[in-house]
N, C-alpha and C. Protein backbone atom coordinates (compact mmCIF):
# COMPACT_ATOMS: atom_id res chain seq x y z
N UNK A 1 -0.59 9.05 21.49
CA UNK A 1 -1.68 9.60 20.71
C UNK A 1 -2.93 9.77 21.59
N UNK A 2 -3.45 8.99 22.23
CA UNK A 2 -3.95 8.85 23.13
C UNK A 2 -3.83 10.45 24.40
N UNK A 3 -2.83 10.70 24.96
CA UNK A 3 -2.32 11.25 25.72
C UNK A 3 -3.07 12.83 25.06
N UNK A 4 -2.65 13.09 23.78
CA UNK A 4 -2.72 14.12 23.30
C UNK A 4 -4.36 14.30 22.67
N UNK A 5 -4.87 13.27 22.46
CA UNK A 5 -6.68 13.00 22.61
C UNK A 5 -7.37 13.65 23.75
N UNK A 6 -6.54 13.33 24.95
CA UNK A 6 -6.93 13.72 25.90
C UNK A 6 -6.83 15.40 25.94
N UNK A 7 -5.90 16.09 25.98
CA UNK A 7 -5.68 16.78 26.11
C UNK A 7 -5.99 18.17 25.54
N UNK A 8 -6.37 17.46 23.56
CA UNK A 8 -7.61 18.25 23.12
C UNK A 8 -9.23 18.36 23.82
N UNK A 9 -9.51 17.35 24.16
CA UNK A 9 -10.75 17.06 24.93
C UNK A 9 -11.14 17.81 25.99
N UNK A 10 -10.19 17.80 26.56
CA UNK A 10 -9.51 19.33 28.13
C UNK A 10 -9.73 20.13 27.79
N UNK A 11 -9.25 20.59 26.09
CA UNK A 11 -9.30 21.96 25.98
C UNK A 11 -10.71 22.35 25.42
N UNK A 12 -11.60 21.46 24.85
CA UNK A 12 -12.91 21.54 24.50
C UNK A 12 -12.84 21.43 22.70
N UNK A 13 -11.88 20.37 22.45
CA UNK A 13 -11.72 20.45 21.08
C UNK A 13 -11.81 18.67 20.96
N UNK A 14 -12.63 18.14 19.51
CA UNK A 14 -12.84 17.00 19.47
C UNK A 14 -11.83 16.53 19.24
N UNK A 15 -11.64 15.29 19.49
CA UNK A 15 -10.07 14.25 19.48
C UNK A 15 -10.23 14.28 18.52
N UNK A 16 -11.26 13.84 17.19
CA UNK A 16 -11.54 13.44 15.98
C UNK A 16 -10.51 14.57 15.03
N UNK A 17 -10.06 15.59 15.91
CA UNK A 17 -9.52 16.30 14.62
C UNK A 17 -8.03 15.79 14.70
N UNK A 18 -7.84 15.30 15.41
CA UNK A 18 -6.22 14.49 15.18
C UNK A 18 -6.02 13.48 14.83
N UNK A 19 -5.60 12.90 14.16
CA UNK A 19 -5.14 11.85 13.25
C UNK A 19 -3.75 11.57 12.91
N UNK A 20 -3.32 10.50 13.18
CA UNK A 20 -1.77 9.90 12.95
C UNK A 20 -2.04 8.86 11.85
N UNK A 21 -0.99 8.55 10.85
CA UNK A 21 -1.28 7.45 9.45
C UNK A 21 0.00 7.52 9.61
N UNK A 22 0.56 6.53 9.07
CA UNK A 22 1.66 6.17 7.81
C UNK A 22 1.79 5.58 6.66
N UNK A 23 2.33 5.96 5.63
CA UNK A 23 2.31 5.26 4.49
C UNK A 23 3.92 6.20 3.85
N UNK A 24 4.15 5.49 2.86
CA UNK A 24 5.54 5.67 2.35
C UNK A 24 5.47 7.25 1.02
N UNK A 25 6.62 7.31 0.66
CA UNK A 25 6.36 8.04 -0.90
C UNK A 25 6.21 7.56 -1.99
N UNK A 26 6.19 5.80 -1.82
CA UNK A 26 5.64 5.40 -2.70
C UNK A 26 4.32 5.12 -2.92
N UNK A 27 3.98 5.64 -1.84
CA UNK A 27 2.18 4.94 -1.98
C UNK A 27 1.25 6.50 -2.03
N UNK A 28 1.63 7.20 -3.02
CA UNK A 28 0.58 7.92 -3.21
C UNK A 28 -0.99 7.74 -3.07
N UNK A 29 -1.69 7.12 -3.70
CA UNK A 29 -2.61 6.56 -4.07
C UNK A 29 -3.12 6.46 -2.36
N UNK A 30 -2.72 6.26 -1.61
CA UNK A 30 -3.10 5.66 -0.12
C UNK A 30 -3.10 7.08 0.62
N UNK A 31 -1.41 7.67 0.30
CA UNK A 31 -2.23 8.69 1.03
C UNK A 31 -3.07 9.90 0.67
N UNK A 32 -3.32 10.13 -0.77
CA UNK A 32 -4.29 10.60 -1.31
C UNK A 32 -5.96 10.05 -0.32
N UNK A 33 -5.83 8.76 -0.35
CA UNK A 33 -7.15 8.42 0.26
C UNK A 33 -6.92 8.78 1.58
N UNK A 34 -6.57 8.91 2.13
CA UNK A 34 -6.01 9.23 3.81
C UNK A 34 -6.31 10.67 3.69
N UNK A 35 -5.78 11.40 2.97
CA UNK A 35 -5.98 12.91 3.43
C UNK A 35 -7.56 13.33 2.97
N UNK A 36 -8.08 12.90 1.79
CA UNK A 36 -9.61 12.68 1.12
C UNK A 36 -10.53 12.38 2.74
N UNK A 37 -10.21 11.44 3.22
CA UNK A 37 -10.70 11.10 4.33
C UNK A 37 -11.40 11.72 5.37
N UNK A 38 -9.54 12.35 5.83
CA UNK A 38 -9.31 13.27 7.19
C UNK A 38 -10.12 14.80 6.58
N UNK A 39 -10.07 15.10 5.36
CA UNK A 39 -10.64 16.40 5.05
C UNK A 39 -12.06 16.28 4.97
N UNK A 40 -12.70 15.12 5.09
CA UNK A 40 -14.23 15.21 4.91
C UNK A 40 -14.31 14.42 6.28
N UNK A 41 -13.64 13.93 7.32
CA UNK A 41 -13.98 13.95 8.54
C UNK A 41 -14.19 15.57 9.45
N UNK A 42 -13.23 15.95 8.82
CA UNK A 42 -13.39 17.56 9.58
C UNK A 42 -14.23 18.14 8.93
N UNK A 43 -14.76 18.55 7.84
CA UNK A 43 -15.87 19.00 7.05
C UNK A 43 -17.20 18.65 7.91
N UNK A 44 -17.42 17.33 8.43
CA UNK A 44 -18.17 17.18 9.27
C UNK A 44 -18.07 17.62 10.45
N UNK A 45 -17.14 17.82 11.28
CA UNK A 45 -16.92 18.40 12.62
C UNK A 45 -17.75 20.32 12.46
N UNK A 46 -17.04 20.47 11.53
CA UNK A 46 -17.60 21.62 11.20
C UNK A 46 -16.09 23.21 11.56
N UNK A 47 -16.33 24.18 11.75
CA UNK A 47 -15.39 25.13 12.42
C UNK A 47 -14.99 25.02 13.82
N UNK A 48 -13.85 25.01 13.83
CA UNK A 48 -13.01 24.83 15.25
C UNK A 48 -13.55 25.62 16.32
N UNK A 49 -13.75 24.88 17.69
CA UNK A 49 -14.30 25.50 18.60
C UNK A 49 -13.57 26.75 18.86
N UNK A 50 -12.13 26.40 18.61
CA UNK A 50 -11.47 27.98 19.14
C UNK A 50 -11.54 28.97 18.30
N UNK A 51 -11.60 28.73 17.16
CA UNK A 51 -12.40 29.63 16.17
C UNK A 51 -13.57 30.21 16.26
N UNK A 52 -14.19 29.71 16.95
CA UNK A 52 -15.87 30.48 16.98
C UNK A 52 -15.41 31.44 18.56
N UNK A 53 -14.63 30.52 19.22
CA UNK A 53 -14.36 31.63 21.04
C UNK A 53 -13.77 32.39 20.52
N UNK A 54 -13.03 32.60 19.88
CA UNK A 54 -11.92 34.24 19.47
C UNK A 54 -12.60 35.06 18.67
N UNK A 55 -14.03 35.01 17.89
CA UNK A 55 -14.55 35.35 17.17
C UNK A 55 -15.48 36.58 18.28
């Protein structure tokens, strides 16, 4: 995970947008909060750098 942190970082993209979890199919509830999370962590990042260069 790490490895691949890096490697966004290289490319000029924040590590923050990758994220690894686990949780089961029984645990809705968890990963409901997990994805709630990750979608208002990126909400803050804002639009993808490679999105604004191809633009």
């Amino acid at each position: 995970m790490e490895y691949l942190k890096d490697v966004l970082k290289s490319a000029g993209i924040e590590p923050e947008r990758l994220r690894m979890e686990f949780c089961s199919s029984a645990e809705g509830q968890k990963f409901q909060e997990i994805a709630t999370d990750f979608h208002e962590q990126i909400k803050k990042l804002g639009p993808s750098p490679l999105k604004e260069s191809s633009s």
